[in-house]
C-alpha atoms as a PDB file:
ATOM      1  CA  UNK A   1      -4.318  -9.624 -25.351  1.00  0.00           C
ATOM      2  CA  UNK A   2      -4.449  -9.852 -21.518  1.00  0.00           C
ATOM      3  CA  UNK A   3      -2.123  -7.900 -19.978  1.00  0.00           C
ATOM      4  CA  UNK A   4      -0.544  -9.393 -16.637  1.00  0.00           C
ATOM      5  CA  UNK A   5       0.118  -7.476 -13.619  1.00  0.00           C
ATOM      6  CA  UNK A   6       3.738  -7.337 -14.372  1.00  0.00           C
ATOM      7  CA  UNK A   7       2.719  -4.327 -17.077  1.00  0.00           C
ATOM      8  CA  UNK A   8       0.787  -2.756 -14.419  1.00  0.00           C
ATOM      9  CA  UNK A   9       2.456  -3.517 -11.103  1.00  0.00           C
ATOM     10  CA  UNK A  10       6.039  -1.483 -11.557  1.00  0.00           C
ATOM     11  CA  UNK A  11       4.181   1.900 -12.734  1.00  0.00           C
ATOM     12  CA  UNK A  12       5.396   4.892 -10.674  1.00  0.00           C
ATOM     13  CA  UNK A  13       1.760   6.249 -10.973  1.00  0.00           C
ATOM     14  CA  UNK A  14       1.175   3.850  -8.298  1.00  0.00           C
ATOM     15  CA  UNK A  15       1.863   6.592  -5.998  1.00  0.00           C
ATOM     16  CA  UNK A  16      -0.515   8.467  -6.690  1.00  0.00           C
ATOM     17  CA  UNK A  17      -2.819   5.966  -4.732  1.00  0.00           C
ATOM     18  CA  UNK A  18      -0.053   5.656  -1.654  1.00  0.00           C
ATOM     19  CA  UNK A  19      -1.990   7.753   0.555  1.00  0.00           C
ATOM     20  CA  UNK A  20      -5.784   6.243  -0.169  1.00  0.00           C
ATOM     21  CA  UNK A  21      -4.405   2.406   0.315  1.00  0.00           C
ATOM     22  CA  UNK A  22      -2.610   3.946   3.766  1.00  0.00           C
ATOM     23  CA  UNK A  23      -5.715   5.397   5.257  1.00  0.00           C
ATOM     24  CA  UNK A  24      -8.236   2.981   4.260  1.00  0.00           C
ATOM     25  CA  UNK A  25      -5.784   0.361   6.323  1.00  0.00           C
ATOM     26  CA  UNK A  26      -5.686   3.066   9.281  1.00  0.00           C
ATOM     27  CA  UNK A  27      -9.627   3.473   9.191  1.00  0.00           C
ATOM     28  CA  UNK A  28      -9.802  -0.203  10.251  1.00  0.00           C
ATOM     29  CA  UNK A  29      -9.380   0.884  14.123  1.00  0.00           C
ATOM     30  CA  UNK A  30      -7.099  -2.282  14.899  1.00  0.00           C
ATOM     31  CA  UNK A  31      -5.033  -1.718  12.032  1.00  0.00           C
ATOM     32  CA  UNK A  32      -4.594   2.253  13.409  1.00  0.00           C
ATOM     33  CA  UNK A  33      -4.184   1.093  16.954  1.00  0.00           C
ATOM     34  CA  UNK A  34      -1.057  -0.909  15.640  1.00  0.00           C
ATOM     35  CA  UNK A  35       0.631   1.347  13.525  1.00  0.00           C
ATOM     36  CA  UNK A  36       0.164   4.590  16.534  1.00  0.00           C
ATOM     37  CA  UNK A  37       1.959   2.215  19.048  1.00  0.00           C
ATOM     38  CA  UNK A  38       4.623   0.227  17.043  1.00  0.00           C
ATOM     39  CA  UNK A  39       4.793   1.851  13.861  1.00  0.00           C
ATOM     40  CA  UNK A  40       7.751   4.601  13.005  1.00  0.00           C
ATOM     41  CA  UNK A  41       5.143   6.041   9.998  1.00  0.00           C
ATOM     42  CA  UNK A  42       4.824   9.521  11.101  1.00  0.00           C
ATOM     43  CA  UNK A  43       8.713  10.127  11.663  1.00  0.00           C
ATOM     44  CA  UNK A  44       9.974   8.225   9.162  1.00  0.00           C
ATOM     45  CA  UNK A  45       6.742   7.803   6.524  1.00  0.00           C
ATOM     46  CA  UNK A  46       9.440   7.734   3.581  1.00  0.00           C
ATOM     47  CA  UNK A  47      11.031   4.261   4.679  1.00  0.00           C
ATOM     48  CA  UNK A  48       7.939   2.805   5.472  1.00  0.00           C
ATOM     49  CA  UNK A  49       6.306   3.746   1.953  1.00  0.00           C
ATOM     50  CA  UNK A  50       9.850   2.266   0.372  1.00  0.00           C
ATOM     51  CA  UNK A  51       9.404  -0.765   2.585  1.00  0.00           C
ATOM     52  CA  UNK A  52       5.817  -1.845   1.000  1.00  0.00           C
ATOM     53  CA  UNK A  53       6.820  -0.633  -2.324  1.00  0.00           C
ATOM     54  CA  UNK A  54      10.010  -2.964  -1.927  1.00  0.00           C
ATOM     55  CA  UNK A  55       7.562  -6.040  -0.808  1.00  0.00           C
ATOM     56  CA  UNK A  56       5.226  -5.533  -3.496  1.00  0.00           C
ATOM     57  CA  UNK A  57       7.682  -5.131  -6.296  1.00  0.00           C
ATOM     58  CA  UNK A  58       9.832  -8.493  -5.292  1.00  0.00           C
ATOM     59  CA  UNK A  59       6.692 -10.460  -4.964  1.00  0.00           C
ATOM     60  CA  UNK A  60       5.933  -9.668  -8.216  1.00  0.00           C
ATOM     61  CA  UNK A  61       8.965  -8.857  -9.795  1.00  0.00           C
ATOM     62  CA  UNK A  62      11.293 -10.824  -8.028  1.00  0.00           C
ATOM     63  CA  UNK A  63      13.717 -13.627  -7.268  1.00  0.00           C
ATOM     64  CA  UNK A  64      13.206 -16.344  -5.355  1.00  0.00           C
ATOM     65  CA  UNK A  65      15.841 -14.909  -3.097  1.00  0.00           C
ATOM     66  CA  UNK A  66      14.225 -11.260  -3.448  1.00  0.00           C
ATOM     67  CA  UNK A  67      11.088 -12.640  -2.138  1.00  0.00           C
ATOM     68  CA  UNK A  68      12.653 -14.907   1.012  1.00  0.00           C
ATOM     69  CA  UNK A  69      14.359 -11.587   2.125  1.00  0.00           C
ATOM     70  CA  UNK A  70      11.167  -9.567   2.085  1.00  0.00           C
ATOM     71  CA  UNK A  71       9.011 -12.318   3.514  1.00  0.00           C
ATOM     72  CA  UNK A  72      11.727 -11.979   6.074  1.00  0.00           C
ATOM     73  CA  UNK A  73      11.415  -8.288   6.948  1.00  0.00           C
ATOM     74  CA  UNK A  74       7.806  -8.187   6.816  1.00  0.00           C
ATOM     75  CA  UNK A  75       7.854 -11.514   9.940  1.00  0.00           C
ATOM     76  CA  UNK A  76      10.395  -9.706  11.438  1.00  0.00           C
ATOM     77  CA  UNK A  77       8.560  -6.567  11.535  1.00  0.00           C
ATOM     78  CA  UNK A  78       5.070  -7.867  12.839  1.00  0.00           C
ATOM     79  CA  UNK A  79       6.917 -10.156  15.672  1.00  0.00           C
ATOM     80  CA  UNK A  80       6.297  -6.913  17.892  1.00  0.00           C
ATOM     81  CA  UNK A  81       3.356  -5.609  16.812  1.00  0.00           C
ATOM     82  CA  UNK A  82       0.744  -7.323  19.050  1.00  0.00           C
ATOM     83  CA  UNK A  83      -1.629  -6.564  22.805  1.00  0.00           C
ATOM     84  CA  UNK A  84      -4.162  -8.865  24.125  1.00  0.00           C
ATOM     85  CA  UNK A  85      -7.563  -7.554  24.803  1.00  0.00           C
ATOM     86  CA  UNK A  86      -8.150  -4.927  27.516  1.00  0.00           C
ATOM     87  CA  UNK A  87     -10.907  -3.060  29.462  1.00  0.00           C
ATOM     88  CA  UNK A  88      -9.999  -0.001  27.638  1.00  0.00           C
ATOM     89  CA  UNK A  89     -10.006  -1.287  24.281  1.00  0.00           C
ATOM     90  CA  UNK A  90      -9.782  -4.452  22.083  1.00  0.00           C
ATOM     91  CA  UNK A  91      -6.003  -6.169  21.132  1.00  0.00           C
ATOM     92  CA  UNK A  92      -4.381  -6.819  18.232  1.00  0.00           C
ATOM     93  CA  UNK A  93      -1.942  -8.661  16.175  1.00  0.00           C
ATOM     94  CA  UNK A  94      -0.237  -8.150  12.764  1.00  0.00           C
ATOM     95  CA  UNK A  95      -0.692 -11.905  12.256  1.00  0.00           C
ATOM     96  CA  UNK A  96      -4.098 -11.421  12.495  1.00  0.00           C
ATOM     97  CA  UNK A  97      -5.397 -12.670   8.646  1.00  0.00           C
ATOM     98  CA  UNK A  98      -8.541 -10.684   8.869  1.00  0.00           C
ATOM     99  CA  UNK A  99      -6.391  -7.825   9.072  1.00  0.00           C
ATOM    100  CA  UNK A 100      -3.366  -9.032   6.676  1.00  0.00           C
ATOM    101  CA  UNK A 101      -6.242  -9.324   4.363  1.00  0.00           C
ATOM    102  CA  UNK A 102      -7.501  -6.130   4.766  1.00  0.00           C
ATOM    103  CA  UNK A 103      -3.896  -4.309   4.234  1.00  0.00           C
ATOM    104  CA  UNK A 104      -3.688  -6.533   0.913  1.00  0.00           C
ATOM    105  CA  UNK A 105      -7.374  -5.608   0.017  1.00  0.00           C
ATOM    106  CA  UNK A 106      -6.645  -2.039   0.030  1.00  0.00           C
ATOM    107  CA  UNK A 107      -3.376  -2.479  -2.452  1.00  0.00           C
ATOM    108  CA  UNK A 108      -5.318  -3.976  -4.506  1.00  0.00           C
ATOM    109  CA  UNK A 109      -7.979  -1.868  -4.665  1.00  0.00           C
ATOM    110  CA  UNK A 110      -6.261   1.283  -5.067  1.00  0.00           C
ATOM    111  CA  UNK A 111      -3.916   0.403  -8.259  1.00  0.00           C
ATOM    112  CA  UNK A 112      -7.139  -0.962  -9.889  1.00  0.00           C
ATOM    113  CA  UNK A 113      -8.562   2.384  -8.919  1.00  0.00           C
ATOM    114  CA  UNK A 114      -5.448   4.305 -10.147  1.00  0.00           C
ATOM    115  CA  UNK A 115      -4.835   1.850 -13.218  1.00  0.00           C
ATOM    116  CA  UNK A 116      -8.258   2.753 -14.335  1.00  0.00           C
ATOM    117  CA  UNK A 117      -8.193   6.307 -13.789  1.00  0.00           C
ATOM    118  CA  UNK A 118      -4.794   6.324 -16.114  1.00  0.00           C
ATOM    119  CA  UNK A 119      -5.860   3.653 -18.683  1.00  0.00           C
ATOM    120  CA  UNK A 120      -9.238   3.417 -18.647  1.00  0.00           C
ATOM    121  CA  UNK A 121     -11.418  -0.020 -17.708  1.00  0.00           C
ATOM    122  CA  UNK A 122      -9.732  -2.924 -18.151  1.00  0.00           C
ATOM    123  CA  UNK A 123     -10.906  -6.054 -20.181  1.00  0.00           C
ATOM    124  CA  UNK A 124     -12.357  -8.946 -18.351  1.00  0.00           C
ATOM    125  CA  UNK A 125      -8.940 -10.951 -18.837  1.00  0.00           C
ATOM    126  CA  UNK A 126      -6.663  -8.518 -17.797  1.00  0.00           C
ATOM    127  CA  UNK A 127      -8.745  -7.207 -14.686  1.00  0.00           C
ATOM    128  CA  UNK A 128      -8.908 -11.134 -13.132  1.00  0.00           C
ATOM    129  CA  UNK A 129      -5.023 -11.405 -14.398  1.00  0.00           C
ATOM    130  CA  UNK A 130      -4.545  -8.243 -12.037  1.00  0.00           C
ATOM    131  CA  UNK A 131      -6.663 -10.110  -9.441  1.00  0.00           C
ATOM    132  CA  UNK A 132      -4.993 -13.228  -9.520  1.00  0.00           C
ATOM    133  CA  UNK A 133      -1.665 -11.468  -8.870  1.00  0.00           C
ATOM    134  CA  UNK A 134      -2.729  -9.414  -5.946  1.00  0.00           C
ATOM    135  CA  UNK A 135      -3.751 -12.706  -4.006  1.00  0.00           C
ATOM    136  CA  UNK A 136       0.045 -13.552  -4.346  1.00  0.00           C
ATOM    137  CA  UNK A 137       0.312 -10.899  -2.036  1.00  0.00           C
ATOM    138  CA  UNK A 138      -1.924 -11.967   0.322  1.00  0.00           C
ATOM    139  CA  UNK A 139      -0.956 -15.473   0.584  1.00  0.00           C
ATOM    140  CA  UNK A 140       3.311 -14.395   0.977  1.00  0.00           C
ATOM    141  CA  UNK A 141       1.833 -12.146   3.706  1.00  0.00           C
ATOM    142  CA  UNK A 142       0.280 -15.103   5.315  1.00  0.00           C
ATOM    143  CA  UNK A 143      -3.348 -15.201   4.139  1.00  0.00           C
ATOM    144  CA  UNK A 144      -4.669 -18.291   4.168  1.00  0.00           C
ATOM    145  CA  UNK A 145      -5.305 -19.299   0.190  1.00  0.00           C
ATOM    146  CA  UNK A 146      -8.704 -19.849   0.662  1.00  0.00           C
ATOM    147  CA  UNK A 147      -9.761 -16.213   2.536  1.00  0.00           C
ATOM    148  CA  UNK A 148      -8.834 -14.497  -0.638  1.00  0.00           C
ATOM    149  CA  UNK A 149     -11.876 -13.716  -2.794  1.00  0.00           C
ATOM    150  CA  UNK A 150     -12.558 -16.429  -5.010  1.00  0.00           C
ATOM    151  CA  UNK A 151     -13.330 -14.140  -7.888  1.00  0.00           C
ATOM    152  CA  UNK A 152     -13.544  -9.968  -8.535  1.00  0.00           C
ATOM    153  CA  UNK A 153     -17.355 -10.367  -7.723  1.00  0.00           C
ATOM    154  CA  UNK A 154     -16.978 -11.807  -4.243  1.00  0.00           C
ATOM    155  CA  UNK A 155     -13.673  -9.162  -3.786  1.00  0.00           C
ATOM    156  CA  UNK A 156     -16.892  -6.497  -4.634  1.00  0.00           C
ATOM    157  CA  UNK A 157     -19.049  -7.592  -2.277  1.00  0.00           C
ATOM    158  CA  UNK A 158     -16.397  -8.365   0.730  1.00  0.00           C
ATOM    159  CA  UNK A 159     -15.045  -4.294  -0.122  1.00  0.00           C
ATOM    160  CA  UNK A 160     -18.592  -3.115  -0.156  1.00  0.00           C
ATOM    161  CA  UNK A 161     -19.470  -4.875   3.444  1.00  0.00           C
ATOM    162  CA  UNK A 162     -15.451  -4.012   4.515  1.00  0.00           C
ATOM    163  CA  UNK A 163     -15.987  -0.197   3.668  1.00  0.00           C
ATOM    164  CA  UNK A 164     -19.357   0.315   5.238  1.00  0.00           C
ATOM    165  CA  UNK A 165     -18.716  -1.479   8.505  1.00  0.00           C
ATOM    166  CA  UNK A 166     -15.206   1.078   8.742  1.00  0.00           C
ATOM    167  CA  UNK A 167     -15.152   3.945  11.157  1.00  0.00           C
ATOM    168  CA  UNK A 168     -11.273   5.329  12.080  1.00  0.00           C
ATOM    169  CA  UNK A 169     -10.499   5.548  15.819  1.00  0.00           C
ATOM    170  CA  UNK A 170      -8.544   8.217  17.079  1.00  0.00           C
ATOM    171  CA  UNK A 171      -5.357   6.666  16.656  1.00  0.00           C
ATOM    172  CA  UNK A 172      -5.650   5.643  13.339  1.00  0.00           C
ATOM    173  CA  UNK A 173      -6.933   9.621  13.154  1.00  0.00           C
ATOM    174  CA  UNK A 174      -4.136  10.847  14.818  1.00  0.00           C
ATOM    175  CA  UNK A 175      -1.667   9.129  12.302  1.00  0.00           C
ATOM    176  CA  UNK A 176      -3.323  10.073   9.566  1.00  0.00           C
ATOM    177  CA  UNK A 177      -2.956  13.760  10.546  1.00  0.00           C
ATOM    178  CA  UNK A 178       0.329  13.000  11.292  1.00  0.00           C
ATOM    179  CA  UNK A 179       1.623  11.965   7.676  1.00  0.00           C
ATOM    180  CA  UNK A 180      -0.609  14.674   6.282  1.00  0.00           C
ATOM    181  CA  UNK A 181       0.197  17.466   8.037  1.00  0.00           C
ATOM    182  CA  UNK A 182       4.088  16.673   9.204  1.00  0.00           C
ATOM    183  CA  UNK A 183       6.003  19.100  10.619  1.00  0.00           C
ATOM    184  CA  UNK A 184       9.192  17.262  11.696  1.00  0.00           C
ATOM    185  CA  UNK A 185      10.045  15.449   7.683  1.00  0.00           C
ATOM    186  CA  UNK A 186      12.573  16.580   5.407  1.00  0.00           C
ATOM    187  CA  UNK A 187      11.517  20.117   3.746  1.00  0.00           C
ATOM    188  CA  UNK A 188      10.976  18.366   0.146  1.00  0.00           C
ATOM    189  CA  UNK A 189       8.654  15.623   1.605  1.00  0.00           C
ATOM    190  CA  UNK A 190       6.588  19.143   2.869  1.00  0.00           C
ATOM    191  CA  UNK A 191       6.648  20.555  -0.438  1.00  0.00           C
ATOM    192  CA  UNK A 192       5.118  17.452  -2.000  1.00  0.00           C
ATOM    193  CA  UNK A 193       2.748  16.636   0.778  1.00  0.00           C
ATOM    194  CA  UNK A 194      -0.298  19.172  -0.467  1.00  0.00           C
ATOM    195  CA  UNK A 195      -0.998  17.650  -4.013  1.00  0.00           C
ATOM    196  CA  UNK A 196      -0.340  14.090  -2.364  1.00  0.00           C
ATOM    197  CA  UNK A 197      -3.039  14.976   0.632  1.00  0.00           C
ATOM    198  CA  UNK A 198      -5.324  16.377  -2.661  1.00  0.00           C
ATOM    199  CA  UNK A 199      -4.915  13.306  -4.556  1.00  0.00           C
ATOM    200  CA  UNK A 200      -5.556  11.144  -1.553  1.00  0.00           C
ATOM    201  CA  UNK A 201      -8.811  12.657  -0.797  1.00  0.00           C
ATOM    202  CA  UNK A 202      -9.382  12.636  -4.257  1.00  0.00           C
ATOM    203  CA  UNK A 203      -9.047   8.996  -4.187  1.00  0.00           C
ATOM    204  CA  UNK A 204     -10.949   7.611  -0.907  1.00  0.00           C
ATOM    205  CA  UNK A 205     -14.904   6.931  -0.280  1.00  0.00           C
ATOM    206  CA  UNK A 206     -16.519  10.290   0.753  1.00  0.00           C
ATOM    207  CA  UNK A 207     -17.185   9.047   4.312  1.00  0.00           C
ATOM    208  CA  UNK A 208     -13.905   7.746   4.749  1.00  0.00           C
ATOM    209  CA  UNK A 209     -12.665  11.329   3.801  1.00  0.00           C
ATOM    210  CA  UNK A 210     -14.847  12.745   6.305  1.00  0.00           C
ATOM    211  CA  UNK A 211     -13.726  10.642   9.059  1.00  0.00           C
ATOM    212  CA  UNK A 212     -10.103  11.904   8.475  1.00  0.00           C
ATOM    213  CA  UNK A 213     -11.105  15.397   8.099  1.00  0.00           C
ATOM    214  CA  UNK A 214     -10.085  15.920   4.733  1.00  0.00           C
ATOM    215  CA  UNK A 215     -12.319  18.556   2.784  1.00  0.00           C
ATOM    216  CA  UNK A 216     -14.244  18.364  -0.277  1.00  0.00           C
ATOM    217  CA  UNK A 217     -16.421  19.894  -2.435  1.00  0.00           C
ATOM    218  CA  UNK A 218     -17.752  20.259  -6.096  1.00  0.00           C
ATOM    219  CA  UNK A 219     -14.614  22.785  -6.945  1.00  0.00           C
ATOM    220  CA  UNK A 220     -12.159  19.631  -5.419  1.00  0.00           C
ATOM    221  CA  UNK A 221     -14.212  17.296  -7.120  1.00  0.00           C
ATOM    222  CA  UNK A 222     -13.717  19.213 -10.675  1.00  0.00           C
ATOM    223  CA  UNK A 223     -10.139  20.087 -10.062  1.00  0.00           C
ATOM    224  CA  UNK A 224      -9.606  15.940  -9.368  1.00  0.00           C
ATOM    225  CA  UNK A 225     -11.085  14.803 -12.545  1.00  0.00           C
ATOM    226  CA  UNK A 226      -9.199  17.395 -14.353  1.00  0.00           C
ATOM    227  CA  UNK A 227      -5.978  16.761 -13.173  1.00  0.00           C
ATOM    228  CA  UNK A 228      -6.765  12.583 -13.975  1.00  0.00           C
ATOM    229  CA  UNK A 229      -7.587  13.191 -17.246  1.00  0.00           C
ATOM    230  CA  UNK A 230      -4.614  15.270 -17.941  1.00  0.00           C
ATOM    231  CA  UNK A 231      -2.479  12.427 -15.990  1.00  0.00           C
ATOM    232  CA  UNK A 232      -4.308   9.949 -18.500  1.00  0.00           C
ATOM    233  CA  UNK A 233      -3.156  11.730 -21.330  1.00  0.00           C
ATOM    234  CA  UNK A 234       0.387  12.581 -21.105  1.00  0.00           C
ATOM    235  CA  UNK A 235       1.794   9.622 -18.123  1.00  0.00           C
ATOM    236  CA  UNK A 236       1.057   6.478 -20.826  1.00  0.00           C
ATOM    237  CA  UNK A 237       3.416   8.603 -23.407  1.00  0.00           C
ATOM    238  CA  UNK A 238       6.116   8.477 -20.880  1.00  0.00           C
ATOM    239  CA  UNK A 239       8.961   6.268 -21.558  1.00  0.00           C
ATOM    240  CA  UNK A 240       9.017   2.774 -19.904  1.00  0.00           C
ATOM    241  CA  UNK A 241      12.375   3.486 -18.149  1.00  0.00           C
ATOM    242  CA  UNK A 242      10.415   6.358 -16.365  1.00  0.00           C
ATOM    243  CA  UNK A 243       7.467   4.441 -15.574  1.00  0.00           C
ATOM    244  CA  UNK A 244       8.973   1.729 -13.966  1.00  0.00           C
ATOM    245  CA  UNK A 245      12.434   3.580 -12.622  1.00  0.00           C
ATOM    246  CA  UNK A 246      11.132   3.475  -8.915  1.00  0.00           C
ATOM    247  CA  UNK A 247      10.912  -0.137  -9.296  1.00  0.00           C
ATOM    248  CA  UNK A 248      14.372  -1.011 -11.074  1.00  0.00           C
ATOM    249  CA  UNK A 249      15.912   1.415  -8.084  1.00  0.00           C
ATOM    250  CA  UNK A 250      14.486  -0.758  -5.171  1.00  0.00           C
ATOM    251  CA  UNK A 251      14.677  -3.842  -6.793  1.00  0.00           C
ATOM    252  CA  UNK A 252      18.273  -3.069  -7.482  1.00  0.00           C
ATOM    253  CA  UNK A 253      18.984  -2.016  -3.412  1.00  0.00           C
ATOM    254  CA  UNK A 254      17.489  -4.688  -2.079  1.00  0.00           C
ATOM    255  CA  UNK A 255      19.965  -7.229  -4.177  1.00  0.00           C
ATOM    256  CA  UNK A 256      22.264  -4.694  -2.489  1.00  0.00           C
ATOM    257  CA  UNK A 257      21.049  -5.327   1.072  1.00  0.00           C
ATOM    258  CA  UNK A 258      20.992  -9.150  -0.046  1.00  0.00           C
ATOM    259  CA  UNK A 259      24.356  -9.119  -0.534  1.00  0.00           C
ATOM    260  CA  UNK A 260      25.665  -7.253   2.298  1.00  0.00           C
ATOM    261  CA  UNK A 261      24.008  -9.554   4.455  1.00  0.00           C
ATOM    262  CA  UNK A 262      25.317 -12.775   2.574  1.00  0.00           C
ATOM    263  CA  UNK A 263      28.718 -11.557   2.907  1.00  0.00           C
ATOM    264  CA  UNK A 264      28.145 -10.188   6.954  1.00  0.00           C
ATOM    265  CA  UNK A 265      26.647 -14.046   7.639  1.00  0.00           C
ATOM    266  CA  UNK A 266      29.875 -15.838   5.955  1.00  0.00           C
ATOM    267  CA  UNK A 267      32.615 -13.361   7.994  1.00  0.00           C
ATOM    268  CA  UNK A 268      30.295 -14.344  11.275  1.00  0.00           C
ATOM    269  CA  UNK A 269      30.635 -18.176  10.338  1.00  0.00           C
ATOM    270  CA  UNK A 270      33.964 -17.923   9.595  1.00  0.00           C
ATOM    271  CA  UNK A 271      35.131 -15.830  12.845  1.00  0.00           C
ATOM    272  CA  UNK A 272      32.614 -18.042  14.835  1.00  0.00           C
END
């Protein structure tokens, strides 16, 4: 039986891969020269994680009102994020779709690569269900249909070229080291941040680990398969309420927020 993202998409092991799909974006030196000058990430890393988890979940999850309000935030949010060309150093823009398709790339990417670490290799039907989904993402983000990957063979070979070709600048770098290493975040966002930097290491391309400075070697490497297996075996036993709480709880605020801002727009029309 193929099993649709929707049986995939709201597990909390997700997280696991937050930190891989988040530097693989900042290795792509116009994606990290975007987030260091508009983006909030290092002081505020929390809300922005909550903020893609929130998009990702309604897309998927959601209402057709759930998505309009994300689809919302996420314009709303890039409107900014923009520089033309300089002598110092090449522009940018968040409406760029090489790079919106990039950012969707690596979600995609990492929760296969997560998925499969937990569950093992999924069947042809369900892996190109999974793929299928993830260009939903792509195209409410604004990528044009047809720059998606037509199948998971041509997504292989546009990852392969993608990853080779990446080298992160030192804003991207600096960002990185920022949301790794932060000093000014609430002390239990410190106490989880050393098995989240682990598992992100864990996670990325070797060279991309290098560029960010993370270490590695065969005693990591051993520790990291360990600690997957063990994950393999005892997070599928968990209850489904568990797995997918994270994605009940923002699901559920963002009706909140959808609300709020129903009932601020009607007092506005009525005092206007």
């Amino acid at each position: 039986m193929v099993r649709e993202m929707a049986e995939f998409g709201g597990e909390g092991i997700m997280l696991a891969g937050a930190g891989r799909a988040l530097l693989l974006q900042l290795a792509n030196p116009a994606v990290g020269r975007g987030v260091a000058e508009h983006s909030t990430f290092e002081g505020r890393p929390v809300n922005r994680l909550k903020g893609t988890l929130t998009y990702v979940y309604a897309i998927v999850y959601g209402t057709d009102e759930q998505v309009k309000e994300v689809r919302r935030r996420v314009n709303r949010a890039h409107v900014p994020v923009r520089r033309p060309d300089t002598a110092e150093s090449p522009g940018y823009s968040a409406y760029d779709p090489e790079l919106q398709l990039w950012v969707v790339a690596t979600l995609y990417d990492t929760a296969r690569t997560v998925i499969e670490k937990i569950y093992g290799p999924l069947d042809a039907g369900t892996a190109d269900a999974m793929y299928r989904d993830y260009a939903r993402l792509g195209t409410a983000l604004q990528v044009p249909e047809g720059m998606w990957p037509q199948d998971r063979a041509a997504f292989g070979r546009y990852w392969d070229e993608q990853v080779a070709t990446l080298q992160a600048g030192p804003a991207g770098i600096r960002v990185a080291h920022g949301l790794l290493y932060p000093k000014h975040t609430a002390l239990w966002y410190r106490a989880i941040i050393p098995p989240a930097r682990f598992l992100t290491a864990g996670f990325l391309p070797d060279r991309i680990r290098q560029d960010f400075g993370l270490p590695w070697n065969d005693r990591h490497e051993r520790r990291f398969n360990s600690t997957m297996r063990m994950l393999s075996l005892t997070y599928p036993r968990l209850p489904r309420g568990i797995r997918h709480g994270l994605k009940d709880y923002l699901l559920g605020e963002l009706d909140k927020d959808i609300r709020r801002n129903s009932r601020s727009a009607k007092r506005q029309g009525v005092s206007a």
